[in-house]
Protein backbone atom coordinates (compact mmCIF):
# COMPACT_ATOMS: atom_id res chain seq x y z
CA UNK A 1 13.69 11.88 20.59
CA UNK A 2 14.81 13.57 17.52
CA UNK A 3 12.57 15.53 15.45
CA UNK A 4 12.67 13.08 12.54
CA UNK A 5 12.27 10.39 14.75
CA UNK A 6 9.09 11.80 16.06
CA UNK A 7 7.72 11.95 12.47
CA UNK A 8 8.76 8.46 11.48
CA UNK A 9 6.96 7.68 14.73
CA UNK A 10 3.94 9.75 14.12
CA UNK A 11 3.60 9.05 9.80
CA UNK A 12 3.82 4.96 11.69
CA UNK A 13 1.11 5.55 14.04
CA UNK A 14 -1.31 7.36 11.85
CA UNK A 15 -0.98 4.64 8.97
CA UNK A 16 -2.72 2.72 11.46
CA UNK A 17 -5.78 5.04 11.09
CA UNK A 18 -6.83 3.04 8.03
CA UNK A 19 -7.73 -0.53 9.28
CA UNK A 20 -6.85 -3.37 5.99
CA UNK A 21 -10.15 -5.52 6.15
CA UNK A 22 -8.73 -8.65 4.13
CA UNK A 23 -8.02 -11.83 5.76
CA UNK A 24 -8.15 -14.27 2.49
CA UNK A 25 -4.65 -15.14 2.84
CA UNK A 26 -4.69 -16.25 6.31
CA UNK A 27 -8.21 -18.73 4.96
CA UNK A 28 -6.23 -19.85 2.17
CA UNK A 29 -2.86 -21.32 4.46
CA UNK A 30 -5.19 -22.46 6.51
CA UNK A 31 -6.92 -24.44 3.62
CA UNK A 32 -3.87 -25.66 2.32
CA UNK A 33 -2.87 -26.94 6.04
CA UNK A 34 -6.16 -28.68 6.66
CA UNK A 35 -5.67 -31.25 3.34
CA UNK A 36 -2.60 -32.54 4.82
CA UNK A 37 1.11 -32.75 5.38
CA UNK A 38 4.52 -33.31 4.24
CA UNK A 39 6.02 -32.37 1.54
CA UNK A 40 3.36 -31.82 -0.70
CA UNK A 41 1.26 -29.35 1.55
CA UNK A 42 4.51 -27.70 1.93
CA UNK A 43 5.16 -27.23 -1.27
CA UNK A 44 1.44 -26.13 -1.92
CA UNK A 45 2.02 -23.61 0.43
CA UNK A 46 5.18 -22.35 -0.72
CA UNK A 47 3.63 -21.94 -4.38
CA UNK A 48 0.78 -19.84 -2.83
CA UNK A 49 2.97 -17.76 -0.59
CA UNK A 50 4.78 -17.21 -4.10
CA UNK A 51 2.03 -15.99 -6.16
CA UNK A 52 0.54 -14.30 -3.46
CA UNK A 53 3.78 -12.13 -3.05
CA UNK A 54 3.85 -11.54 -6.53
CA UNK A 55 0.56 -10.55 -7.35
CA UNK A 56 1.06 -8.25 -4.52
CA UNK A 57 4.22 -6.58 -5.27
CA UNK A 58 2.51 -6.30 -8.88
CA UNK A 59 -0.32 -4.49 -7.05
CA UNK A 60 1.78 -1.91 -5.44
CA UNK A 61 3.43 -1.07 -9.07
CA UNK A 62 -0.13 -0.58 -10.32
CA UNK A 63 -0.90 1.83 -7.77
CA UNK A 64 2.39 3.98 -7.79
CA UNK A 65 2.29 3.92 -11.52
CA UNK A 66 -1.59 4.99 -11.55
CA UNK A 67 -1.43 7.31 -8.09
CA UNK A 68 -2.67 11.04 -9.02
CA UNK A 69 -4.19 9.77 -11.88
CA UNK A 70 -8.10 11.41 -12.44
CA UNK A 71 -11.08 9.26 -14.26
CA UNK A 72 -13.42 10.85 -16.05
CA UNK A 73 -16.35 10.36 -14.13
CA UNK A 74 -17.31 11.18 -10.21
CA UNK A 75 -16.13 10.23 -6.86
CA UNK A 76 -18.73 10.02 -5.03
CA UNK A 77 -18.08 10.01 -0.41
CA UNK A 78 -19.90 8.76 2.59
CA UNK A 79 -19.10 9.34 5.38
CA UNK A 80 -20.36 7.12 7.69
CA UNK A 81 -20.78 5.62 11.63
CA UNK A 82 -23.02 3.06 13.01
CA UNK A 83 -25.37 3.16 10.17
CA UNK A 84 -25.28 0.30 8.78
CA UNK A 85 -28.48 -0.48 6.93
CA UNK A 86 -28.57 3.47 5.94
CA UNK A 87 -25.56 3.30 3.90
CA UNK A 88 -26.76 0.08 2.16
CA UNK A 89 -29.62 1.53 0.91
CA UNK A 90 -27.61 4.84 -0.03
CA UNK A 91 -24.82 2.96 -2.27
CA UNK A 92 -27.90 0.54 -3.71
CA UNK A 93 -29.77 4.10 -4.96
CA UNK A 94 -26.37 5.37 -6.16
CA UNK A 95 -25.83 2.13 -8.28
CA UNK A 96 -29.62 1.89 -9.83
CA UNK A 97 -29.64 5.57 -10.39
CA UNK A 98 -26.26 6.30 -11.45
CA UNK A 99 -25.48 6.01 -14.93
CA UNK A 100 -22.87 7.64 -15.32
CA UNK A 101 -19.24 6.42 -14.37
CA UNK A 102 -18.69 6.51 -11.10
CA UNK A 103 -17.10 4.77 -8.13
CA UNK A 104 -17.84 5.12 -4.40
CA UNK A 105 -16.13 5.87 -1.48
CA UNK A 106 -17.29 4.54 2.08
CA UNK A 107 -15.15 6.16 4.94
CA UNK A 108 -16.09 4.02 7.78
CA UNK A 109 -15.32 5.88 11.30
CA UNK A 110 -14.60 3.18 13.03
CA UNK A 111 -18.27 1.22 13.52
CA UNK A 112 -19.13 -0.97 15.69
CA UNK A 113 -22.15 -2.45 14.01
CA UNK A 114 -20.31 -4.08 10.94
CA UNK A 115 -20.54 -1.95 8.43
CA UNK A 116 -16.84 -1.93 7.04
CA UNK A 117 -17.08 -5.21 5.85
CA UNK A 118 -20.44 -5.09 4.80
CA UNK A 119 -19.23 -2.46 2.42
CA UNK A 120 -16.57 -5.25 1.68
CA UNK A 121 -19.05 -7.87 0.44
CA UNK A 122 -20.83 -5.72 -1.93
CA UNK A 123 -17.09 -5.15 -3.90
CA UNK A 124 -18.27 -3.64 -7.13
CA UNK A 125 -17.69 -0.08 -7.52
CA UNK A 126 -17.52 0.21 -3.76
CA UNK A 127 -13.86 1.42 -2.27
CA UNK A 128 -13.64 0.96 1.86
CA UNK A 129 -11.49 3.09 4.01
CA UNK A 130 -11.84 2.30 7.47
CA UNK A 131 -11.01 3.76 10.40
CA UNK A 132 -9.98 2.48 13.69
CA UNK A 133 -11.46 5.80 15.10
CA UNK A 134 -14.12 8.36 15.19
CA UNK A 135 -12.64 11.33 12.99
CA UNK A 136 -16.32 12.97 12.38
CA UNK A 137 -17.98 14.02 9.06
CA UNK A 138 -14.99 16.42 8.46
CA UNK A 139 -12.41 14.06 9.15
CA UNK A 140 -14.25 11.54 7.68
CA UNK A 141 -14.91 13.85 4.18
CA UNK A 142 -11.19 14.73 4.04
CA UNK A 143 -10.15 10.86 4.01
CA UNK A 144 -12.50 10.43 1.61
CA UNK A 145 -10.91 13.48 -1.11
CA UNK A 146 -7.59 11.98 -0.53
CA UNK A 147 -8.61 8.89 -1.87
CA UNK A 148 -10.83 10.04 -4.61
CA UNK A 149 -9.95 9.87 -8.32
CA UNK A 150 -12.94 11.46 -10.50
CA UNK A 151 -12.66 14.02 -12.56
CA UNK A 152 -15.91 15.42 -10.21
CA UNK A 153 -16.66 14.94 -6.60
CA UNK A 154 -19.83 14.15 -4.61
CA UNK A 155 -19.79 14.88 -0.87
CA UNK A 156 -23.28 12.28 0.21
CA UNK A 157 -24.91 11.85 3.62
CA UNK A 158 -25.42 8.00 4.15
CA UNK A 159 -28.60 8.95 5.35
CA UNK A 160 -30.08 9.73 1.48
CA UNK A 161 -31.64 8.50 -1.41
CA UNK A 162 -30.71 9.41 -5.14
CA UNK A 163 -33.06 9.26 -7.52
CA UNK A 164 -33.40 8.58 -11.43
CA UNK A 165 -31.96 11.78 -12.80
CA UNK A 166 -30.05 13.66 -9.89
CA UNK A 167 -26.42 13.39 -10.89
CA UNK A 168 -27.26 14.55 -14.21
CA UNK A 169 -29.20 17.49 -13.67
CA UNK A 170 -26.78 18.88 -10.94
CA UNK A 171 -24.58 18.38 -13.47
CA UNK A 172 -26.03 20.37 -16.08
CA UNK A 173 -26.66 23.07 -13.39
CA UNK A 174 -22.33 22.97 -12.43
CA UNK A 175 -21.48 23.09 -16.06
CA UNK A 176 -23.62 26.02 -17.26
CA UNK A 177 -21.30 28.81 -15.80
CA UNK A 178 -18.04 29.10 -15.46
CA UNK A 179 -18.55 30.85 -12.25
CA UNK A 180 -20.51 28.39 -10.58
CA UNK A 181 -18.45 26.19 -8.24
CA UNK A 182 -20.63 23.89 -5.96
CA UNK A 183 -23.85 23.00 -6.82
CA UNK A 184 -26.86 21.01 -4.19
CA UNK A 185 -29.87 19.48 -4.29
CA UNK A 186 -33.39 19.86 -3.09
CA UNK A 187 -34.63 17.60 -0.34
CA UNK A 188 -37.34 16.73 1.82
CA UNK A 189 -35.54 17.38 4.66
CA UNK A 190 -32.49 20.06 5.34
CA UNK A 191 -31.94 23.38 6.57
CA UNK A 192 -32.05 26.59 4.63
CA UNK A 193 -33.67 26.53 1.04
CA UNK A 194 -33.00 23.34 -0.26
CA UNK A 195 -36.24 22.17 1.62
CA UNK A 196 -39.03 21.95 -0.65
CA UNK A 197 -42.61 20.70 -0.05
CA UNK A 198 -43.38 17.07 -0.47
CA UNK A 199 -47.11 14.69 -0.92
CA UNK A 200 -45.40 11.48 0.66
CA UNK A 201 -45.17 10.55 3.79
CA UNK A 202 -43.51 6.88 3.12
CA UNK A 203 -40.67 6.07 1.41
CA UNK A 204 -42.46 3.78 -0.81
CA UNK A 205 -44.15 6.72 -2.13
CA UNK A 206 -41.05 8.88 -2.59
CA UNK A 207 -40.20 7.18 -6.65
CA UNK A 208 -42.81 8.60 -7.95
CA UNK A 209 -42.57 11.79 -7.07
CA UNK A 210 -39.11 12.01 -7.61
CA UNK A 211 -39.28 10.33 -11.14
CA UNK A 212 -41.70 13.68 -11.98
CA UNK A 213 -39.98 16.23 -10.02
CA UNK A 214 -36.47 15.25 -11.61
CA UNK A 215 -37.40 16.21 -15.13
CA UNK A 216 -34.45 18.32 -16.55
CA UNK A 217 -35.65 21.90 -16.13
CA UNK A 218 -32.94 24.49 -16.37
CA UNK A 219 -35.15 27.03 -15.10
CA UNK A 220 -35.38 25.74 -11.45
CA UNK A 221 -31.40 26.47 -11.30
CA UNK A 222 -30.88 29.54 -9.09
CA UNK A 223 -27.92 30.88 -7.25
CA UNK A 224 -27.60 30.55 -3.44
CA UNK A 225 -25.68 31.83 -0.51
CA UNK A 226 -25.39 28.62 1.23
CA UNK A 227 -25.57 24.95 0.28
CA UNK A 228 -25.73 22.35 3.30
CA UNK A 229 -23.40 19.91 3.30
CA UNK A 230 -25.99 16.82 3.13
CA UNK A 231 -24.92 16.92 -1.07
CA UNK A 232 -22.62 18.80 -2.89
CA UNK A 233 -21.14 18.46 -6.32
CA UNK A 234 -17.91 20.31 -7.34
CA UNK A 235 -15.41 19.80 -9.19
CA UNK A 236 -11.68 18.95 -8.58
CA UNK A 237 -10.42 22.21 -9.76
CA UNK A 238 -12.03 23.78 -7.02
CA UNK A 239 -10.95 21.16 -4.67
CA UNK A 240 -7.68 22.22 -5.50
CA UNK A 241 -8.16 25.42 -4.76
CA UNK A 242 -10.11 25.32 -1.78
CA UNK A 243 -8.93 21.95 0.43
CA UNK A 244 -9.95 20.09 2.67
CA UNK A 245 -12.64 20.53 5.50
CA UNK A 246 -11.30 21.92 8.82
CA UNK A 247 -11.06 19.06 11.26
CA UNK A 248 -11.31 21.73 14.07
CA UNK A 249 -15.24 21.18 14.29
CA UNK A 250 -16.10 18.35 16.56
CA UNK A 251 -18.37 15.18 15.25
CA UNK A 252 -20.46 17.19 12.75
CA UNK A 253 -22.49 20.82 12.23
CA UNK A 254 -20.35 24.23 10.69
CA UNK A 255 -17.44 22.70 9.36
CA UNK A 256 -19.96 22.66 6.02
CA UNK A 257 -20.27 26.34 6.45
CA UNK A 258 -16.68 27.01 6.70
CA UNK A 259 -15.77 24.98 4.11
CA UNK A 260 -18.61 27.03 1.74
CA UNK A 261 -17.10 30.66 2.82
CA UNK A 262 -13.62 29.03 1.45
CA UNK A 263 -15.00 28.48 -1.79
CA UNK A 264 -16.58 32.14 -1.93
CA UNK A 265 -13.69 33.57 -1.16
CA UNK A 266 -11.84 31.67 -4.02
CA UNK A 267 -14.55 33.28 -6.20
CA UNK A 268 -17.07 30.78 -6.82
CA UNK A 269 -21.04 30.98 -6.32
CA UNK A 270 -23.59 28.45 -5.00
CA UNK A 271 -26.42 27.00 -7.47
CA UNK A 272 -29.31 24.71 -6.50
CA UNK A 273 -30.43 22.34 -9.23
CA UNK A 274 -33.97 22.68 -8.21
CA UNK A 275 -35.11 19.53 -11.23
CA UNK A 276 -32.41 17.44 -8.85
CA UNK A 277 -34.33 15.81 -5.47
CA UNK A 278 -32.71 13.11 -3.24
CA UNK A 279 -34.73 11.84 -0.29
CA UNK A 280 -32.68 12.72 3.11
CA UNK A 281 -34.28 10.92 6.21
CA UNK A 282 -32.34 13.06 8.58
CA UNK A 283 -29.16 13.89 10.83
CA UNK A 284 -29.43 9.89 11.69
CA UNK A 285 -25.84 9.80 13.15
CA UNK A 286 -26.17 13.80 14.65
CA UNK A 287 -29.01 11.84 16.56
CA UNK A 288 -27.39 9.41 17.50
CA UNK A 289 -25.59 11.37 20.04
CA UNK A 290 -28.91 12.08 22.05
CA UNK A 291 -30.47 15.59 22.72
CA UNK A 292 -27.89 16.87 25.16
CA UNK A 293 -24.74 16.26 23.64
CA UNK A 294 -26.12 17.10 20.05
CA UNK A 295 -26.95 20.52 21.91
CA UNK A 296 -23.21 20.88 23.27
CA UNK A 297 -21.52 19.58 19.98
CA UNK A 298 -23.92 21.93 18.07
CA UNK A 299 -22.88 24.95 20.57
CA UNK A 300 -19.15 24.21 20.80
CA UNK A 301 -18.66 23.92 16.95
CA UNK A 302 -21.08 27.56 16.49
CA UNK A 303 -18.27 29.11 18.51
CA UNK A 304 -15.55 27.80 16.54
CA UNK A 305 -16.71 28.91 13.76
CA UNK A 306 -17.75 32.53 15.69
CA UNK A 307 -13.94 32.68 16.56
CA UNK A 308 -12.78 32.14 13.33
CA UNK A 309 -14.53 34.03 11.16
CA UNK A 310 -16.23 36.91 13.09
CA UNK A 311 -18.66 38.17 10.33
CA UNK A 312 -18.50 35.60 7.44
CA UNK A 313 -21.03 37.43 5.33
CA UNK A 314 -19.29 40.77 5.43
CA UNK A 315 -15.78 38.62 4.76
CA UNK A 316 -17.51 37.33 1.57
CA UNK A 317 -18.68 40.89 0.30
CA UNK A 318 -15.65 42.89 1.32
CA UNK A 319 -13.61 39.95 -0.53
CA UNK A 320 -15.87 40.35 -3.47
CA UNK A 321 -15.12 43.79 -3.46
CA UNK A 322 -11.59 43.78 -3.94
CA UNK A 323 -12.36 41.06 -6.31
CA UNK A 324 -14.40 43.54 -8.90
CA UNK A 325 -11.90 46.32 -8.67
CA UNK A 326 -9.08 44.28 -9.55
CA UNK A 327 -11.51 43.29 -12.49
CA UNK A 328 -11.60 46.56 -13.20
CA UNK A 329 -8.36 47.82 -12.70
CA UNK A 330 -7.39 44.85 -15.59
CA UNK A 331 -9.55 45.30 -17.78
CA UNK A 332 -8.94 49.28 -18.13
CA UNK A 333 -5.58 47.99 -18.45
CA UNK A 334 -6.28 45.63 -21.21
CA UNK A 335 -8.99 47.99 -22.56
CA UNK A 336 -11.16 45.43 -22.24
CA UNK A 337 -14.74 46.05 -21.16
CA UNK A 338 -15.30 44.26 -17.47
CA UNK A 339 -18.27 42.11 -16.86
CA UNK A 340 -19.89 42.30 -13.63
CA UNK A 341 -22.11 39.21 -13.56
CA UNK A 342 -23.91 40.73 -10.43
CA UNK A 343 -25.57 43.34 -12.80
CA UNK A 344 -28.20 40.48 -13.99
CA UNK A 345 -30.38 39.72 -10.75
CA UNK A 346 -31.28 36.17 -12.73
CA UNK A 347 -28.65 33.71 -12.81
CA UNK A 348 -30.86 31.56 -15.63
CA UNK A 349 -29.69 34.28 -17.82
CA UNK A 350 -26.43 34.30 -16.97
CA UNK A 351 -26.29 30.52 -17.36
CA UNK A 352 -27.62 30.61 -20.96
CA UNK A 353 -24.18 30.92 -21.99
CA UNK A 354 -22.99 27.61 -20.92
CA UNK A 355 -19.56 27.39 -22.36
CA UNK A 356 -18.97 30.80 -22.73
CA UNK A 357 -15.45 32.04 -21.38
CA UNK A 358 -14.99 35.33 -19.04
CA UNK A 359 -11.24 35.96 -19.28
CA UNK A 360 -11.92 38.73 -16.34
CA UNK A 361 -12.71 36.02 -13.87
CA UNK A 362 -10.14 35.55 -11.92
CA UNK A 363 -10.24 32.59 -9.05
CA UNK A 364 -8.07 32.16 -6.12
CA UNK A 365 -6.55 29.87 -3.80
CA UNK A 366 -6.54 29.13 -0.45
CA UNK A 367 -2.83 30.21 -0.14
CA UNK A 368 -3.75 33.55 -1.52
CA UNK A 369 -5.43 34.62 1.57
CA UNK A 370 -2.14 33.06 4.00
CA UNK A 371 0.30 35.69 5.10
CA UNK A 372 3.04 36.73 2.98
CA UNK A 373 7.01 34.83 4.19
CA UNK A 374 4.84 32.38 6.62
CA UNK A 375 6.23 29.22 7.07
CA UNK A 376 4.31 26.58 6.48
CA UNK A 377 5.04 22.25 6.26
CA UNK A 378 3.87 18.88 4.85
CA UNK A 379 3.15 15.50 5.74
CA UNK A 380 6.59 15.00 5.04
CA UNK A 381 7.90 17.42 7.59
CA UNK A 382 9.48 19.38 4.61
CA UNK A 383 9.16 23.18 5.36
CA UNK A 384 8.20 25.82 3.04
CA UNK A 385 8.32 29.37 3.01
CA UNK A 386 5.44 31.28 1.48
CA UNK A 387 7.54 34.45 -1.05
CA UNK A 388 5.39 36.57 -3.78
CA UNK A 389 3.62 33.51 -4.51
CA UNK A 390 5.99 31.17 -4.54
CA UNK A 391 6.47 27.80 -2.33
CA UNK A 392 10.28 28.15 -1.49
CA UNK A 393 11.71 25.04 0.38
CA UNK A 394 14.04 25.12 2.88
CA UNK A 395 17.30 23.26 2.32
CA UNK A 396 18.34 23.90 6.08
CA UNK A 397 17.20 23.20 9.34
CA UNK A 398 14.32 25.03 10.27
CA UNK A 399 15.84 28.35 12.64
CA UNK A 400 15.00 28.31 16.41
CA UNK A 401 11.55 30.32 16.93
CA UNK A 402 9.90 29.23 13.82
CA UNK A 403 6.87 26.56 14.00
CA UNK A 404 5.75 25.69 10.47
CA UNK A 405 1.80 25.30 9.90
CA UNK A 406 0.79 21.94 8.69
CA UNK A 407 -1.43 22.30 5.52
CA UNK A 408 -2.36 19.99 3.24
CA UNK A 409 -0.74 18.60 -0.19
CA UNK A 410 -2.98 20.20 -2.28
CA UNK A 411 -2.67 23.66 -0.68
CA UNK A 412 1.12 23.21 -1.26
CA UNK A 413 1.19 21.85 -4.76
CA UNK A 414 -1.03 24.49 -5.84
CA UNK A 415 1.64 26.90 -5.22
CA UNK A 416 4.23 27.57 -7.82
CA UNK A 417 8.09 26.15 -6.95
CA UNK A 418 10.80 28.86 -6.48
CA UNK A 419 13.75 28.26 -5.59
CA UNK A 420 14.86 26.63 -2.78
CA UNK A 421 16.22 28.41 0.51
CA UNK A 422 19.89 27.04 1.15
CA UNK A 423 21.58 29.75 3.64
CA UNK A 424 20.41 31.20 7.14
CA UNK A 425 20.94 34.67 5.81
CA UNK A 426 17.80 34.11 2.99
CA UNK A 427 15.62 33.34 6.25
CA UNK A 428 13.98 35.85 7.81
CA UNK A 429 11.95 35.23 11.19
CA UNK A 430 8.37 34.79 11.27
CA UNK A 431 6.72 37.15 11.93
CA UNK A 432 8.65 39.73 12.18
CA UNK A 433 9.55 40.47 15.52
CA UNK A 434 8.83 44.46 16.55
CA UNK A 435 12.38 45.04 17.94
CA UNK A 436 13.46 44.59 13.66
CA UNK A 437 11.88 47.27 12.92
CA UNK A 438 10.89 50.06 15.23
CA UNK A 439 10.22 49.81 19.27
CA UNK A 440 8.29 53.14 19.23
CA UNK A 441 4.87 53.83 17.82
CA UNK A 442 5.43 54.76 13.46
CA UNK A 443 4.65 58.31 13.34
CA UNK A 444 6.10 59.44 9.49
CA UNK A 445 4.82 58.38 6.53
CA UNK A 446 3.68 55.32 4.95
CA UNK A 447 7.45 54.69 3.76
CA UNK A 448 8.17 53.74 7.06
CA UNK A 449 5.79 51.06 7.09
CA UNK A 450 8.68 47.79 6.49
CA UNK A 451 7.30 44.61 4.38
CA UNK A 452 6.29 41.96 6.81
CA UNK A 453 5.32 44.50 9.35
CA UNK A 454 2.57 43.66 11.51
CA UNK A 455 0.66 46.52 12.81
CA UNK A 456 -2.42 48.14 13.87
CA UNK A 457 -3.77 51.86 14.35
CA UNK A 458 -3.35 53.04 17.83
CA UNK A 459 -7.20 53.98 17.96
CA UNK A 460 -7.90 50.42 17.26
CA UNK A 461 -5.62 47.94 18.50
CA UNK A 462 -7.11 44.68 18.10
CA UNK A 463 -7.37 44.69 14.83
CA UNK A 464 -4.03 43.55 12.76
CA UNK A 465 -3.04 43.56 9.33
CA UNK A 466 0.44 42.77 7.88
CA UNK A 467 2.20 45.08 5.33
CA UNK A 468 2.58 42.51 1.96
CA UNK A 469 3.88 44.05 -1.49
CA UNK A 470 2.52 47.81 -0.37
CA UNK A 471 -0.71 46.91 0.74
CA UNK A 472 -2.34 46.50 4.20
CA UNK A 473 -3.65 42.79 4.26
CA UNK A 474 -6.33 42.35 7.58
CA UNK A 475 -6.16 39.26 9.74
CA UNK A 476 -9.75 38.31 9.78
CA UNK A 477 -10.04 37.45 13.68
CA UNK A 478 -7.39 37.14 16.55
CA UNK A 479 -8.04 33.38 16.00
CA UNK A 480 -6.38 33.91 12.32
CA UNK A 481 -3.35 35.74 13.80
CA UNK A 482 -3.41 33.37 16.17
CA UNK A 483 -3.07 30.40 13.68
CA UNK A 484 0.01 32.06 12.19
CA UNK A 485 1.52 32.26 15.11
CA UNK A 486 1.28 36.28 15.49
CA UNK A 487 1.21 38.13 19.00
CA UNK A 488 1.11 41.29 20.57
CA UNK A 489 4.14 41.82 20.79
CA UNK A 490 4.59 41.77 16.89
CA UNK A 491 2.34 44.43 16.61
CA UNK A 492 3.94 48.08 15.97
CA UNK A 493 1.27 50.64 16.12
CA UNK A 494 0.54 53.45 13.53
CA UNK A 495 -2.02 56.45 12.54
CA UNK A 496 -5.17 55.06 11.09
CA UNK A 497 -4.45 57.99 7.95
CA UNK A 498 -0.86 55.94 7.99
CA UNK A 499 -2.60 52.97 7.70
CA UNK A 500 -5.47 53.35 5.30
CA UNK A 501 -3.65 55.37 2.65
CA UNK A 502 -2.62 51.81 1.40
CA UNK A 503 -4.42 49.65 -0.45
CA UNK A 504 -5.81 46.82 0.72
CA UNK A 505 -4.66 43.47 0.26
CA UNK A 506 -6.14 40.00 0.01
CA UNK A 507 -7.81 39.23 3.83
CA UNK A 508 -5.73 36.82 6.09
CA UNK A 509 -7.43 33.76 6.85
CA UNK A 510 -6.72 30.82 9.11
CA UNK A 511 -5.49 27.61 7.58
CA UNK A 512 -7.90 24.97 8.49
CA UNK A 513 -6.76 22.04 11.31
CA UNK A 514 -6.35 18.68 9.69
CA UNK A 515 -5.90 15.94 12.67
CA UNK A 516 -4.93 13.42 10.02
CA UNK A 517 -1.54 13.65 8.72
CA UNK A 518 -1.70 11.49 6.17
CA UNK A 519 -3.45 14.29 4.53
C-alpha cells in the first residue's frame, strides 16, 4: 500500500476513535413510518430527510466558519472511565459554583457503565467526546485540549468537588504575575503540598468549611515546584507553548510530572492558590485497577519517565541557568537593568505587581528545545524541516533514510513559516551521518566542529550533544537521542576542552508520543 494510502487509511480509522452518540434521526423516520403509509408518510419523510440535511450541512458551515475560534471564558476537562455517578456530581459542583463563563468537556474513555450518554442528557454547557477505547488520563486530557475553546483551561479529576469561590481565586493567583504559568488547588486529599488539614469527615460537612476556607486571601498564594495533576489552571498561551501530555505513560501516574517539567522549561513557575479548596475523594479510577496492577502501572510509567528525563530537577535548574544569562547578556546589551525575580524569596511580593510587565522575560517553546534541521510531520503527513527557527515544508518527497517525528499542531503552528524546501539539493540528511564529516576522532580546534555534528568527548561517550549555531546543545538522555532518531554511529568523538569551549545551547528534549493522530 502506498504511503498516502496508509494515511487515508489510518486519518479513517482513528476518526472512529470519537463515537457520535445521537440517534434522533433514526426515532424520528421511525415516527413518521409508524402513522402510516402512502404517499403522505412519504412525503413526510422526504420533508424531514430535507430539513434534516439542511440544518446539517448548515451545522458544518458553523463549525468551519467558527473552528480556532477562543471564548472568553474557561474550558474546563474530565477525563473520565467507569465513573459514572462521580462525574455527575463533579459537572453539578462546576455548574452551582461556577459563575463565570464556562463550558465543559467530558472525554469519555470508552465506559461501560453509561456514562457518555448520561453526559448527553444533561446538554447544557456539557460537550461529550467519546471514545470507543481506553486512551488513559493523558490520552484522555489531550482529546480534551483539542476540543477546547476558552480563552483559559481547567485540567479536573472527575473524582472532585468545586466549591463557591475556587475558579476565581485561582484565578486571581494566575493573573498576578506574568511569570506564573499553572496554578492548583488545595485539597483534602493529593500528594505533595496541596494537602492541607481538614475537620470533616463527610461530605455533607465539606460546604461549610469550604465556604470559610475559600475567602479571597492573596496571601495564601505561594510558588511551588510541583502541582499534581488532580487541578490545574493555565492558560492557552502556555498551552501553546508547551502541548499536549505525552501519551507514552500507560492509564495514569507521571505523565502530570512530565507535562509540569515542560512548562518549567518554557519558563513558567508553579503557584498554589491556597484561599482555593476543592474536595478530591481519591484516585477512584487508579483504584479501580486493583492493588497489583496499580503497583505495575505505577512502576512501569516511574521508569518512563526515569528514561526520559534522567534528573528532571537538575534539567530545570541548568535550563534556568542559561535562561538568566541570556537575561543578562540582553539586558547589558540594551543597557537595561535585569531583574532576577529569584532575588525575592516571597513570591506575595513579587505578585503585588499584578499587571506589571518584565520585558526581560523571555518564554520558550517546546520546539526550542528539538534539534536543530530535524524533520518532523503532521496529522496531515506534511513534513517539515526544523531551520534557525523556522518550520520549512517540504515540497518533495521525503528522501530515503529520513523518518519524520509526529508532533502535534500546536507545536508546529507555533513555529514561524520559512520558506518551503522544493529541491533534493536544500535537503540535508538527518542526522548527519559521521562518514559527512570526519571518520576519525576531531583532534584540531573547535572550527572543525561542522553544524549538525553530533558528538561526544572521548572520556565520556554516552553523553551527546549536537553542534547548532556555534553552541554545544546536550541530548538530555539516550531516550531523547533516541526519539530523534540519533545513533552511535552518528556520533564523532572530540576533546572535552574541544567541546566545552562552546557555549551551551538550549537542552535537547524528547518530543512527547501522541497515540492519537487526530491530534
Amino acid at each position: 500500500m502506498s504511503t498516502s494510502g496508509r494515511r487515508s487509511r489510518q486519518r479513517k480509522e482513528s476518526r472512529t476513535d470519537t463515537v457520535i452518540l445521537h440517534s434522533a434521526r433514526s426515532r424520528t423516520v421511525r415516527k413518521f413510518r409508524r402513522k402510516g403509509t402512502g404517499a403522505r408518510a412519504a412525503k413526510e419523510e422526504k420533508q424531514y430527510k430535507q430539513g434534516y440535511h439542511r440544518g446539517y450541512d448548515e451545522g458544518v458551515r458553523q463549525g468551519q466558519s467558527s473552528f480556532g475560534l477562543v471564548f472568553e471564558g474557561v474550558s474546563i476537562i474530565i477525563p473520565t472511565y467507569n465513573q459514572r455517578e462521580y462525574v455527575l456530581q463533579c459537572v453539578s459542583s462546576i455548574e452551582k459554583h461556577t459563575p463565570a463563563p464556562f463550558e465543559i468537556i467530558v472525554v469519555d474513555n470508552a465506559s461501560k457503565d453509561g456514562t457518555a450518554e448520561a453526559m448527553l442528557r444533561k446538554g447544557g454547557m456539557v460537550r461529550v467526546a467519546a471514545l470507543d477505547k481506553n486512551r488513559g488520563f493523558a490520552g484522555g486530557v489531550n482529546h480534551g485540549l483539542m476540543m477546547a475553546r476558552g480563552r483559559h483551561i481547567v485540567v479536573l479529576n472527575n473524582d472532585t468537588l468545586v466549591t463557591p469561590g475556587w475558579l476565581e481565586n485561582m484565578m486571581t493567583c494566575l493573573d498576578s504575575h506574568p511569570e506564573i504559568g499553572v496554578v492548583g488547588p488545595v485539597t483534602n486529599y493529593i500528594g505533595g503540598d496541596q494537602q492541607i488539614e481538614v475537620p470533616y469527615r463527610e461530605v455533607e460537612d465539606m460546604w461549610s468549611f469550604a465556604a470559610r476556607h475559600n475567602r479571597p486571601d492573596a496571601t495564601k498564594h505561594r510558588q511551588t515546584e510541583r502541582l499534581v495533576g488532580f487541578c490545574w489552571l493555565f492558560s492557552r498561551e502556555l498551552l501553546e507553548r508547551v502541548g499536549y501530555l505525552d501519551e507514552g505513560y500507560a492509564v495514569g501516574n507521571f505523565e502530570d510530572d512530565d507535562w509540569i517539567i515542560r512548562a518549567k522549561l518554557a519558563g513558567y513557575r508553579l503557584a498554589v492558590a491556597g484561599d482555593a479548596f476543592i474536595h478530591h475523594y481519591g484516585s477512584v479510577s487508579m483504584k479501580a485497577l486493583g492493588e497489583q496492577d496499580f503497583v505495575v502501572v505505577n512502576e512501569d510509567n516511574e521508569q518512563f519517565y526515569t528514561r526520559k528525563w534522567g534528573d528532571p530537577h537538575a534539567l530545570v535548574t541548568e535550563t534556568s541557568r542559561l535562561s538568566l544569562h541570556a537575561k543578562v547578556s540582553s539586558s547589558q546589551h540594551e543597557n537595561t537593568p535585569s531583574l532576577d525575580k529569584r532575588d525575592s524569596p516571597d513570591l506575595r511580593q513579587r505578585m503585588s505587581t499584578k499587571g506589571s510587565s518584565d520585558i526581560t522575560l523571555k518564554l520558550r517553546r517546546s520546539t526550542d528545545f528539538y534539534p536543530e534541521s530535524c524533520f518532523i510531520s503532521d496529522i496531515k503527513g506534511d513534513v517539515y524541516r526544523l531551520i534557525r527557527g523556522q518550520r520549512r515544508k517540504l515540497n518533495i518527497p521525503v528522501p530515503r533514510g529520513i523518518s519524520p517525528v509526529l508532533v502535534a499542531k500546536p507545536d508546529l503552528l507555533g513555529v514561524p513559516a520559512g520558506e518551503p524546501l522544493i529541491s533534493a539539493g536544500e535537503v540535508q540528511g538527518w542526522p548527519l551521518e559521521r562518514n559527512h564529516v570526519h571518520a576519525q576522532p576531531v583532534q584540531s580546534n573547535r572550527e572543525a566542529l561542522e553544524e549538525g555534528m553530533i558528538v561526544a568527548t572521548t572520556n565520556e561517550r554516552d553523553v551527546w550533544y549536537q553542534i547548532s549555531d556555534g553552541k554545544r546543545r546536550r541530548f538530555v538522555t539516550p531516550y531523547a537521542a533516541e526519539r530523534w532518531g540519533v545513533q552511535s554511529g552518528h556520533v564523532v568523538h572530540v576533546s572535552a576542552n574541544q567541546l566545552h569551549s562552546m557555549e551551551e545551547g538550549w537542552p535537547i528534549i524528547a518530543p512527547p508520543q501522541l497515540l492519537n493522530e487526530d491530534l
